[in-house]
PDB file of N, CA and C in Angstrom:
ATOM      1  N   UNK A   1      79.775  74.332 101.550  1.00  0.00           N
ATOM      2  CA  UNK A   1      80.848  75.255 101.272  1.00  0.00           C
ATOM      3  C   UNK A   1      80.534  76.634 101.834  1.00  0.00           C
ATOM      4  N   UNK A   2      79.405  77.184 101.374  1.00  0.00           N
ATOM      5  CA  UNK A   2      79.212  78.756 102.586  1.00  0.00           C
ATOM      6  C   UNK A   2      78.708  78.101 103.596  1.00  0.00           C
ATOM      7  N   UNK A   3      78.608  77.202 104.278  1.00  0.00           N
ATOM      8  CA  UNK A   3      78.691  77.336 105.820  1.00  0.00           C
ATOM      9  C   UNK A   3      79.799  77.367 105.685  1.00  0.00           C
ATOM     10  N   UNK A   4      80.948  76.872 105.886  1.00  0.00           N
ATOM     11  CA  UNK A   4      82.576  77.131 106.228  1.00  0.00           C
ATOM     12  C   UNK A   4      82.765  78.641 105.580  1.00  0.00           C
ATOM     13  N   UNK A   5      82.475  79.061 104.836  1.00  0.00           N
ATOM     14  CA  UNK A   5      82.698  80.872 104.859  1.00  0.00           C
ATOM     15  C   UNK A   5      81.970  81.617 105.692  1.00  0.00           C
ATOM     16  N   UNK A   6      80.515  81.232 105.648  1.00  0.00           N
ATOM     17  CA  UNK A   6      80.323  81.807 107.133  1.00  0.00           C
ATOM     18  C   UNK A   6      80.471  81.771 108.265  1.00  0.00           C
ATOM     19  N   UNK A   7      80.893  80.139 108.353  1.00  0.00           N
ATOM     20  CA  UNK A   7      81.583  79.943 109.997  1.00  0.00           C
ATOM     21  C   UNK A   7      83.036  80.878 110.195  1.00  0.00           C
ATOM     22  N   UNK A   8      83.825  81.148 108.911  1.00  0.00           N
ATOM     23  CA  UNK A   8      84.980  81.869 108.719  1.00  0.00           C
ATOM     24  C   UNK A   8      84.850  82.956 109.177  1.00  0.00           C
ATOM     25  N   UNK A   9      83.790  83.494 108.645  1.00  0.00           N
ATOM     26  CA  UNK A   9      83.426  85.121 108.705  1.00  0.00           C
ATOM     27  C   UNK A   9      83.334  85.367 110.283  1.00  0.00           C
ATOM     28  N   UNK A  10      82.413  84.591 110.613  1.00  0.00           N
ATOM     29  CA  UNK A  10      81.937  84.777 112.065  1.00  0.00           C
ATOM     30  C   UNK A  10      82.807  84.737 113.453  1.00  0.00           C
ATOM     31  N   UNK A  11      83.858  84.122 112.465  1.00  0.00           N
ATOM     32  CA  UNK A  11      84.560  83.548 113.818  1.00  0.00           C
ATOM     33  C   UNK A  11      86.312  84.625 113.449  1.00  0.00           C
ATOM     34  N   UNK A  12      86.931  85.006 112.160  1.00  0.00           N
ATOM     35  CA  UNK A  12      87.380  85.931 111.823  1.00  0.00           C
ATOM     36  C   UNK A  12      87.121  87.165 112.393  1.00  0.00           C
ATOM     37  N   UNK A  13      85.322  87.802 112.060  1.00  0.00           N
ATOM     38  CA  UNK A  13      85.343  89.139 112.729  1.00  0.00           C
ATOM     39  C   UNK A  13      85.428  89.118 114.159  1.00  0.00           C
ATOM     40  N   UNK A  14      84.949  88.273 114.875  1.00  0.00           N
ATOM     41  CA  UNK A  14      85.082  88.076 116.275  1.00  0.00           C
ATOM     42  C   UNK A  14      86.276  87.940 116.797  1.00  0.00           C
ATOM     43  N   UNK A  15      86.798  87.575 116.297  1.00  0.00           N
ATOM     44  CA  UNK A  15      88.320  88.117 116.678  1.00  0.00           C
ATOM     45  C   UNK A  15      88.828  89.333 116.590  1.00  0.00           C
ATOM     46  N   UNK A  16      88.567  89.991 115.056  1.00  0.00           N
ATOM     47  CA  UNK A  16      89.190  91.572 115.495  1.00  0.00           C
ATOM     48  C   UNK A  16      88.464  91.800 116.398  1.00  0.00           C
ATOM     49  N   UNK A  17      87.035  92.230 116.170  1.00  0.00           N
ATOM     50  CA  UNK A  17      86.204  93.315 116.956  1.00  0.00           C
ATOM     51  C   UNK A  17      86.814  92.966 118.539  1.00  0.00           C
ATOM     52  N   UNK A  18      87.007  91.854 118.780  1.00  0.00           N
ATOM     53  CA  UNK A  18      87.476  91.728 120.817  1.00  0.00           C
ATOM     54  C   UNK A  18      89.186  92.148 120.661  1.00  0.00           C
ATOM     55  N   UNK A  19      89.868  92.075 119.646  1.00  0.00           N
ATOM     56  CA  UNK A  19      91.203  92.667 119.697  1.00  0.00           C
ATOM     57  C   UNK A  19      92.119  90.958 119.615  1.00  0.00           C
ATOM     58  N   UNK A  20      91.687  89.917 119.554  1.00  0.00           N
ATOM     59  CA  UNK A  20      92.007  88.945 119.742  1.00  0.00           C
ATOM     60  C   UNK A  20      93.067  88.630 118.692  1.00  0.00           C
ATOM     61  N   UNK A  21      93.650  89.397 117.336  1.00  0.00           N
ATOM     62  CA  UNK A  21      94.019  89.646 116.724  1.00  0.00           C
ATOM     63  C   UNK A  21      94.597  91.138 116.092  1.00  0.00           C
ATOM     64  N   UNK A  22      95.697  91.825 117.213  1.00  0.00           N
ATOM     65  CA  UNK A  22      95.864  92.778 116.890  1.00  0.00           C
ATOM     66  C   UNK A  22      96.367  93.862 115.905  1.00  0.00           C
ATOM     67  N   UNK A  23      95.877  94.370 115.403  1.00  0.00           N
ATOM     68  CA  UNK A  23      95.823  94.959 114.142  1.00  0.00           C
ATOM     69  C   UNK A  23      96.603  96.376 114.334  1.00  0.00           C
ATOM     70  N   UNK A  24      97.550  96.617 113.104  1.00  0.00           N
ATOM     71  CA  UNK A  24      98.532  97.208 113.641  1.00  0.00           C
ATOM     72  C   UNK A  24      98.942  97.980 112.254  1.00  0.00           C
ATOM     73  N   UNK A  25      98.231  99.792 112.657  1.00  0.00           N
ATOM     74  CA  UNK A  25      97.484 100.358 111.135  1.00  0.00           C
ATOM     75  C   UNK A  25      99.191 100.620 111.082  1.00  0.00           C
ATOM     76  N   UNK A  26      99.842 101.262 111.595  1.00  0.00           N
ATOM     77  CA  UNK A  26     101.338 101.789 110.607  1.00  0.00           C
ATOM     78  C   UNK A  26     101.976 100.501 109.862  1.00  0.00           C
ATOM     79  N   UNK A  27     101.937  99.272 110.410  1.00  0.00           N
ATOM     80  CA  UNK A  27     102.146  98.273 109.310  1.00  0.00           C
ATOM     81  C   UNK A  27     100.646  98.332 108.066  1.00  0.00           C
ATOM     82  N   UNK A  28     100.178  98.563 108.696  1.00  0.00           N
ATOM     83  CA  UNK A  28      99.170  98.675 106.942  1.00  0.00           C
ATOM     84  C   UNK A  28      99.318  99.835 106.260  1.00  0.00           C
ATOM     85  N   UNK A  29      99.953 100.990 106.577  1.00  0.00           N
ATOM     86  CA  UNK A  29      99.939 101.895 105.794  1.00  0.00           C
ATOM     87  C   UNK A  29     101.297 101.496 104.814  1.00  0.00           C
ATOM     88  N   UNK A  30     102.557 100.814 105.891  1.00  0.00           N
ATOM     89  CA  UNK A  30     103.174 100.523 105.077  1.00  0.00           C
ATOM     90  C   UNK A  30     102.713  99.141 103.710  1.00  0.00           C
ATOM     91  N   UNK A  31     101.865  98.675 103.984  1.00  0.00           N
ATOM     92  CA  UNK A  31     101.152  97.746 103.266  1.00  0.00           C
ATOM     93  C   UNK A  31     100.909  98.510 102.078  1.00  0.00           C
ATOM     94  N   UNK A  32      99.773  99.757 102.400  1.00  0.00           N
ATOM     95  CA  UNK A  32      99.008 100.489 101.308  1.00  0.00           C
ATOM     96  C   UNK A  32      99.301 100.856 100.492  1.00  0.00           C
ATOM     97  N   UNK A  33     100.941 101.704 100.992  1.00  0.00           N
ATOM     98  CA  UNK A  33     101.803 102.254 100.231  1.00  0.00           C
ATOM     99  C   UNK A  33     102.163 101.398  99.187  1.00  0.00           C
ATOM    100  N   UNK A  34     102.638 100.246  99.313  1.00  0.00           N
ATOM    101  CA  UNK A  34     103.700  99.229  98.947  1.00  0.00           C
ATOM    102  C   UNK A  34     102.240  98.892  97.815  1.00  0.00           C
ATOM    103  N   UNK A  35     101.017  97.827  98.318  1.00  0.00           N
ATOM    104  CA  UNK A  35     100.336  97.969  97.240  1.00  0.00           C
ATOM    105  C   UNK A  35      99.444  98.065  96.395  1.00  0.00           C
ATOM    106  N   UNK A  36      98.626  99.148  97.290  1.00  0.00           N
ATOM    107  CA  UNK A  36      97.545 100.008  97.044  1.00  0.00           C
ATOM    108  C   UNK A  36      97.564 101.488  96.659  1.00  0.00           C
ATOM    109  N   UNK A  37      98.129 101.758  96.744  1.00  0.00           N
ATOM    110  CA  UNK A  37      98.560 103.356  96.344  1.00  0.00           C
ATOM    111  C   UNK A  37      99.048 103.467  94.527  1.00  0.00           C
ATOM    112  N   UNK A  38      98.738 102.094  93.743  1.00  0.00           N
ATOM    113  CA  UNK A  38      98.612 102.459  92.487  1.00  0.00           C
ATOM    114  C   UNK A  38      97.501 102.779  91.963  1.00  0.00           C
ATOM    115  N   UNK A  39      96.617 102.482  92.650  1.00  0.00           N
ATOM    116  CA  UNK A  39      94.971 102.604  92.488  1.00  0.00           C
ATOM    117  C   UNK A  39      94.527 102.872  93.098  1.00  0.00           C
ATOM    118  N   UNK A  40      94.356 103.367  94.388  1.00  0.00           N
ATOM    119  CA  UNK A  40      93.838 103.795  95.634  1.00  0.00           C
ATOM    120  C   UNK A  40      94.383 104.880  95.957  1.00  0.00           C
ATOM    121  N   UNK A  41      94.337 106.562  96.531  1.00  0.00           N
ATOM    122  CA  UNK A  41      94.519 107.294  97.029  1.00  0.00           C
ATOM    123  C   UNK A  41      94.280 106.765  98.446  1.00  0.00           C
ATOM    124  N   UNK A  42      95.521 106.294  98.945  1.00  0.00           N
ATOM    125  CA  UNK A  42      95.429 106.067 100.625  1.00  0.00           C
ATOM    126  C   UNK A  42      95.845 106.737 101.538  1.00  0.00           C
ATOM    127  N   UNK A  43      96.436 107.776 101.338  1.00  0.00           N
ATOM    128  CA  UNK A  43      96.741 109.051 102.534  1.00  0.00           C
ATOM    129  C   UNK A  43      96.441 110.341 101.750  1.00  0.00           C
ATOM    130  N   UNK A  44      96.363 111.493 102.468  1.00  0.00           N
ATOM    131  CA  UNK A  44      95.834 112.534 102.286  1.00  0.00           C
ATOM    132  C   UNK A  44      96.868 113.178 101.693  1.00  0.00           C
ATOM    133  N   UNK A  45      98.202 113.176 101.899  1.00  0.00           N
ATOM    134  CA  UNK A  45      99.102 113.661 100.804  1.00  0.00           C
ATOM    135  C   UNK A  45      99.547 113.099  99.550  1.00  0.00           C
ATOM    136  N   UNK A  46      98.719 112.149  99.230  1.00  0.00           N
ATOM    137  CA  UNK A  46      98.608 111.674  97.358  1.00  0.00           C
ATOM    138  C   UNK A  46      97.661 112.012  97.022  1.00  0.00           C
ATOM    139  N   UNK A  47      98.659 112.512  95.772  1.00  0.00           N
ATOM    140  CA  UNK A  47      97.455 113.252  94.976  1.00  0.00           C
ATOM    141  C   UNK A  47      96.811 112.354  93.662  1.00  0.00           C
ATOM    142  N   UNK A  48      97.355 111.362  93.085  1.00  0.00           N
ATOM    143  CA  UNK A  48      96.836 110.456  92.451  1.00  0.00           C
ATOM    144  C   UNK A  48      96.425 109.104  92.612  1.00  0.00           C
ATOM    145  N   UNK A  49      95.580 108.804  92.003  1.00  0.00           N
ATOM    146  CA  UNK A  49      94.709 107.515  92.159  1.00  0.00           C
ATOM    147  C   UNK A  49      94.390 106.703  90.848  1.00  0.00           C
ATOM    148  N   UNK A  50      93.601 105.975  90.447  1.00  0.00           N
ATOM    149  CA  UNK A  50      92.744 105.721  89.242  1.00  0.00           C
ATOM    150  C   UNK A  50      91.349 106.075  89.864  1.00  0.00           C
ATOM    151  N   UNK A  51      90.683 106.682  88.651  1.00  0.00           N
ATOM    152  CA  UNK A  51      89.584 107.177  88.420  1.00  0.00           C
ATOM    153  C   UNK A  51      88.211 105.944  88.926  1.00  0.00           C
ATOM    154  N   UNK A  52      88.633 104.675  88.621  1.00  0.00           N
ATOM    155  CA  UNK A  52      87.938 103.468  89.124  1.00  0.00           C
ATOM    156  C   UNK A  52      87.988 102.803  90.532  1.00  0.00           C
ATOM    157  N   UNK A  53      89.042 103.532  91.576  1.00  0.00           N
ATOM    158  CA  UNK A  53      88.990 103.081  92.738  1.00  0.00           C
ATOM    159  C   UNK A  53      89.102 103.958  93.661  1.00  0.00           C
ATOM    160  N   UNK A  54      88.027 103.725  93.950  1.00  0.00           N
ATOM    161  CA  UNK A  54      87.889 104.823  95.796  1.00  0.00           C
ATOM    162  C   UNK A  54      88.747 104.627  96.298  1.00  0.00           C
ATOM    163  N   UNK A  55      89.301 106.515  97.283  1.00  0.00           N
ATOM    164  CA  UNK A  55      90.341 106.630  97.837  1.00  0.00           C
ATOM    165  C   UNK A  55      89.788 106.091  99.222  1.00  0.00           C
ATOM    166  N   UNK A  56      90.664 105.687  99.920  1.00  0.00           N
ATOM    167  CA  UNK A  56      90.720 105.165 101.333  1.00  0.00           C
ATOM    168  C   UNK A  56      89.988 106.081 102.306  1.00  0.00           C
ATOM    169  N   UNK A  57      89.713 107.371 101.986  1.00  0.00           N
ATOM    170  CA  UNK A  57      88.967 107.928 103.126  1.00  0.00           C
ATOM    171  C   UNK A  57      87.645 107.394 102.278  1.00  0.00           C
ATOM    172  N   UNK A  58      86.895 107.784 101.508  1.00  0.00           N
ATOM    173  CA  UNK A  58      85.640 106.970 100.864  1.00  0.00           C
ATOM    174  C   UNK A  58      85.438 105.562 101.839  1.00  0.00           C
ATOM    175  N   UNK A  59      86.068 104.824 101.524  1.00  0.00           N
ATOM    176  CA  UNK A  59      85.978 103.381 102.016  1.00  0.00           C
ATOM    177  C   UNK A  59      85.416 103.257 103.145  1.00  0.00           C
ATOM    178  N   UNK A  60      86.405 104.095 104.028  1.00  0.00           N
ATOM    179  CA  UNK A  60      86.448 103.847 105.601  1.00  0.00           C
ATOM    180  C   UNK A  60      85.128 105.211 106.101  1.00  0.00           C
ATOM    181  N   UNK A  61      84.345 105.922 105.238  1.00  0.00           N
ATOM    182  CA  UNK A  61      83.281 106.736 106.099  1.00  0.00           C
ATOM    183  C   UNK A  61      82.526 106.273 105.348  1.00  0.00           C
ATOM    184  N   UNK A  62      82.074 104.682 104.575  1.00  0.00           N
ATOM    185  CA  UNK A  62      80.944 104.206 104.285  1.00  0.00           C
ATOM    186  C   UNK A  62      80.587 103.579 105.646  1.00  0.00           C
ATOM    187  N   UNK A  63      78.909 104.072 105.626  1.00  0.00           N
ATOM    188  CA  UNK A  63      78.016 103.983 106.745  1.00  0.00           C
ATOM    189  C   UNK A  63      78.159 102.330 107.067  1.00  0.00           C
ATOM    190  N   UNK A  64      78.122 101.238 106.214  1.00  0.00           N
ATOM    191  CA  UNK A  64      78.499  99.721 106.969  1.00  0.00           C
ATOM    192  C   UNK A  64      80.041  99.365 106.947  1.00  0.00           C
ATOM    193  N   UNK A  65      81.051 100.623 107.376  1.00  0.00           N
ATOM    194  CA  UNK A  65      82.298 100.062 107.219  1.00  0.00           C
ATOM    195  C   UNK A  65      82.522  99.115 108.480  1.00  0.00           C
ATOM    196  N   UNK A  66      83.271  98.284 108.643  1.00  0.00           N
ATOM    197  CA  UNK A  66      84.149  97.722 109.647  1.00  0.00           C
ATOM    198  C   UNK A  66      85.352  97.431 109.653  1.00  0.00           C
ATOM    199  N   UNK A  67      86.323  97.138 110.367  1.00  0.00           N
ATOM    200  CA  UNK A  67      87.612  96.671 109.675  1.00  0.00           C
ATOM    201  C   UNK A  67      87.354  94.921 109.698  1.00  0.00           C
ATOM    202  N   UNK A  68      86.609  94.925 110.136  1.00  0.00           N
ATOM    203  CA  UNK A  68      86.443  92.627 110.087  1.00  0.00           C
ATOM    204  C   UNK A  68      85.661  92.445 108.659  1.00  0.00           C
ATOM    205  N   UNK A  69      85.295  93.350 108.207  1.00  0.00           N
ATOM    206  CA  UNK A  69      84.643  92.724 107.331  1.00  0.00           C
ATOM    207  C   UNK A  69      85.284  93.167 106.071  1.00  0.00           C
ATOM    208  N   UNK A  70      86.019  94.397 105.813  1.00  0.00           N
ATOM    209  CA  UNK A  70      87.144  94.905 104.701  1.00  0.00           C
ATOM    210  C   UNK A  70      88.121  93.807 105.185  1.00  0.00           C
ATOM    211  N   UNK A  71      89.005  93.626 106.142  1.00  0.00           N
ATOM    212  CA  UNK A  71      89.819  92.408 106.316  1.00  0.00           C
ATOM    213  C   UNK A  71      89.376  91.428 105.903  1.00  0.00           C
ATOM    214  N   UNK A  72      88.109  90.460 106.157  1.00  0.00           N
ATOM    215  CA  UNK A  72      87.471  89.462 105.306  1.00  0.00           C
ATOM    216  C   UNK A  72      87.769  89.254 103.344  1.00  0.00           C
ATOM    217  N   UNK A  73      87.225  90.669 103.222  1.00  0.00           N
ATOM    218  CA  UNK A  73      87.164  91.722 101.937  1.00  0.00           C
ATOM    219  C   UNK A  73      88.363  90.869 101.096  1.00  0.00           C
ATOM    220  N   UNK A  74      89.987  91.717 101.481  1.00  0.00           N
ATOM    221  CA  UNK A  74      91.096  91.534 101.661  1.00  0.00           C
ATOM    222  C   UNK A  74      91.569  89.950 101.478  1.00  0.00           C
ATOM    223  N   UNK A  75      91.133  89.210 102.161  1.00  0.00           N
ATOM    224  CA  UNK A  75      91.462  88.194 101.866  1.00  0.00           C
ATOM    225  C   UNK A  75      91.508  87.343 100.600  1.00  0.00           C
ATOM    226  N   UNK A  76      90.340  87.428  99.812  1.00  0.00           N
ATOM    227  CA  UNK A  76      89.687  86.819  98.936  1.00  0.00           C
ATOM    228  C   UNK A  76      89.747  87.720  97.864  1.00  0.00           C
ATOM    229  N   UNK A  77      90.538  86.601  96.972  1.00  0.00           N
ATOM    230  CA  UNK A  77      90.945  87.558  95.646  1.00  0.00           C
ATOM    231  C   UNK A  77      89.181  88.066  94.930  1.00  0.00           C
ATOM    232  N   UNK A  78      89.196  89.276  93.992  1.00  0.00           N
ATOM    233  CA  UNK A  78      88.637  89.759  93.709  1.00  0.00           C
ATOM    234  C   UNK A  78      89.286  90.099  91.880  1.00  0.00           C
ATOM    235  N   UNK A  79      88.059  90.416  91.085  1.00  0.00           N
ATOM    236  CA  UNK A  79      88.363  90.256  90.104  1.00  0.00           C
ATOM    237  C   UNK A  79      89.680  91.817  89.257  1.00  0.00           C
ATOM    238  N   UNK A  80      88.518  93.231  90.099  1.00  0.00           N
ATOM    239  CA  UNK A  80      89.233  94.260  90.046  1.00  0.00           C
ATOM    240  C   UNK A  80      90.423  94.278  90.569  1.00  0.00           C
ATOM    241  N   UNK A  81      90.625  93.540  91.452  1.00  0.00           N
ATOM    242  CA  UNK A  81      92.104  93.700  92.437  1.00  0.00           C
ATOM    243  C   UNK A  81      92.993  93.077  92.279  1.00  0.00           C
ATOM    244  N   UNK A  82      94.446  92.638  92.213  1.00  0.00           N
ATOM    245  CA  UNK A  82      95.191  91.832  92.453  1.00  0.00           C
ATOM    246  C   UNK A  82      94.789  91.168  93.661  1.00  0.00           C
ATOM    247  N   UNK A  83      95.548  89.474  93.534  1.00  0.00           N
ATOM    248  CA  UNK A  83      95.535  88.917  94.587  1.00  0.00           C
ATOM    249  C   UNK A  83      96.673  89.157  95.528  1.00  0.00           C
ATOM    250  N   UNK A  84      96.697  90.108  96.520  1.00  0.00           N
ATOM    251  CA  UNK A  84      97.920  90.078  97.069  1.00  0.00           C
ATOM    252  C   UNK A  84      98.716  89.015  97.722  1.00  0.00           C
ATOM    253  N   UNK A  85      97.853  88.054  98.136  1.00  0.00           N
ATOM    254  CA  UNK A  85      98.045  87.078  99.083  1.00  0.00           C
ATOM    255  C   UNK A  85      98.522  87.600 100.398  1.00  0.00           C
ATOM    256  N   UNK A  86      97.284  88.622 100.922  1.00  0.00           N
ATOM    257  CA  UNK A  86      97.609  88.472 102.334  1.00  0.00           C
ATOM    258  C   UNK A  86      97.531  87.903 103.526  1.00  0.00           C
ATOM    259  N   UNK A  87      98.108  87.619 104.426  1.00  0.00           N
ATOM    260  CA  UNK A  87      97.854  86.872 105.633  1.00  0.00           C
ATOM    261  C   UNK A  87      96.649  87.423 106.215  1.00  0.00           C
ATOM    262  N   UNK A  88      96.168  86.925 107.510  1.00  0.00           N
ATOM    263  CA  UNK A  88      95.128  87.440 108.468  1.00  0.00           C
ATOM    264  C   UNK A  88      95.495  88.384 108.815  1.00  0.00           C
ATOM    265  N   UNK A  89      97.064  88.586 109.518  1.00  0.00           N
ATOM    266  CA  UNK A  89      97.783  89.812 110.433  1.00  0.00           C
ATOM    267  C   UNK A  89      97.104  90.973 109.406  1.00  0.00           C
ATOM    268  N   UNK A  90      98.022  90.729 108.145  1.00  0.00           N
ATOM    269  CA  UNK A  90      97.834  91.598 106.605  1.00  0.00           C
ATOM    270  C   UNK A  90      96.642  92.538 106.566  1.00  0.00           C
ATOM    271  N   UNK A  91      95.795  91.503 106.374  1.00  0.00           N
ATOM    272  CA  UNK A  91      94.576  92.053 106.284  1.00  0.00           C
ATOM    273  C   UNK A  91      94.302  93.034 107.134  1.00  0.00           C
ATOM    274  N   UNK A  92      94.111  92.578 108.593  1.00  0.00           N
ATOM    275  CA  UNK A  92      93.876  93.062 109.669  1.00  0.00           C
ATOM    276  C   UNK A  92      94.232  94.618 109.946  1.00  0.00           C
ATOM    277  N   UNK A  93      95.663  94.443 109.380  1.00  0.00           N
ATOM    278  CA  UNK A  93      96.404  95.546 109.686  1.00  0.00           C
ATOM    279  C   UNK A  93      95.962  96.524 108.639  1.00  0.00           C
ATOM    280  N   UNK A  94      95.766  96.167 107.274  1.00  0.00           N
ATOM    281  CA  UNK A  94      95.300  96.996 106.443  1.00  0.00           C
ATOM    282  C   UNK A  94      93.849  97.492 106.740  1.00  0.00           C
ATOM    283  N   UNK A  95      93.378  97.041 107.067  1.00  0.00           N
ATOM    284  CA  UNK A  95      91.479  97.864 107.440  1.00  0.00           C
ATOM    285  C   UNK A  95      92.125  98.387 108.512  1.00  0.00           C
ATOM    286  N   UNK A  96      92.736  97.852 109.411  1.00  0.00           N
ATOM    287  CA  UNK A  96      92.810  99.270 110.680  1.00  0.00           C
ATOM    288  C   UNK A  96      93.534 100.703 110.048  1.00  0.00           C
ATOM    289  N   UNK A  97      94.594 100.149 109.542  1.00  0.00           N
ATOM    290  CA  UNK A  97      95.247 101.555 108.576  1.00  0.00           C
ATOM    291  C   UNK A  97      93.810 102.494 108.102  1.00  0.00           C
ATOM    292  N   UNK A  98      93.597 101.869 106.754  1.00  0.00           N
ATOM    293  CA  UNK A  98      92.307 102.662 106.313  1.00  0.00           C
ATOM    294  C   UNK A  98      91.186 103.009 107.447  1.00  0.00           C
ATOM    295  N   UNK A  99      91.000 102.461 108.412  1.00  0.00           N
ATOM    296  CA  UNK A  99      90.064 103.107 109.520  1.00  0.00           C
ATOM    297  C   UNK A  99      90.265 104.681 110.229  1.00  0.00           C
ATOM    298  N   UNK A 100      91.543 104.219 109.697  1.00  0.00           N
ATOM    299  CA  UNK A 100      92.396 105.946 110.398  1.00  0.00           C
ATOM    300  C   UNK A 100      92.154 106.734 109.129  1.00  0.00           C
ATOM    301  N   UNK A 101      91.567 106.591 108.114  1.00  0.00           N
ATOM    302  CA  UNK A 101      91.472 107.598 106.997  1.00  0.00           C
ATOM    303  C   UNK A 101      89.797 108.649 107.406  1.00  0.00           C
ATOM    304  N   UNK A 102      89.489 108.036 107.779  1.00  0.00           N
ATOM    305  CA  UNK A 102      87.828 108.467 108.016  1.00  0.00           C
ATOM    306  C   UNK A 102      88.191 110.105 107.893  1.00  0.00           C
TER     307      UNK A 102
END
């Protein structure tokens, strides 16, 4: 079973990082907005967040950020997060959005 997540991983980020999957941040901001921005400060003109989740510039100027691997992230429900059920595009598009927060 983690070989097939790591064969996932491996073969997922290798696709963004060559562009093989283009990622397309103004559809993720509209993403963020829609539904991350109840808990996440994701652009610089909101001023509220929850106190428990790093705003989107945080995220994206941690020293091991990538967007293949927050897209990975993204995929896979998590306990703090809703499951959004996003697609690959989804994902994709959302780490490039937040990449533009740096």
């Amino acid at each position: 079973m983690h070989r097939a997540t790591g064969l996932f991983s491996l073969v997922f980020g290798a696709a963004l990082a060559t562009g093989a999957l283009a990622a397309d941040a103004r559809k993720g901001e509209t993403l963020a907005k829609r539904w991350c921005a109840a808990c996440h400060v994701v652009a610089a003109d909101q001023q509220v967040g929850t106190t428990q989740s790093p705003a989107f510039s945080t995220i994206a100027r941690k020293p091991d950020f990538t967007e293949a691997m927050l897209a990975l992230f993204l995929l896979n429900p998590h306990p703090r997060m809703p499951d959004m059920n996003l697609s690959r595009s989804e994902a994709a598009d959302l780490a490039a959005y937040i990449n533009t927060q740096k």
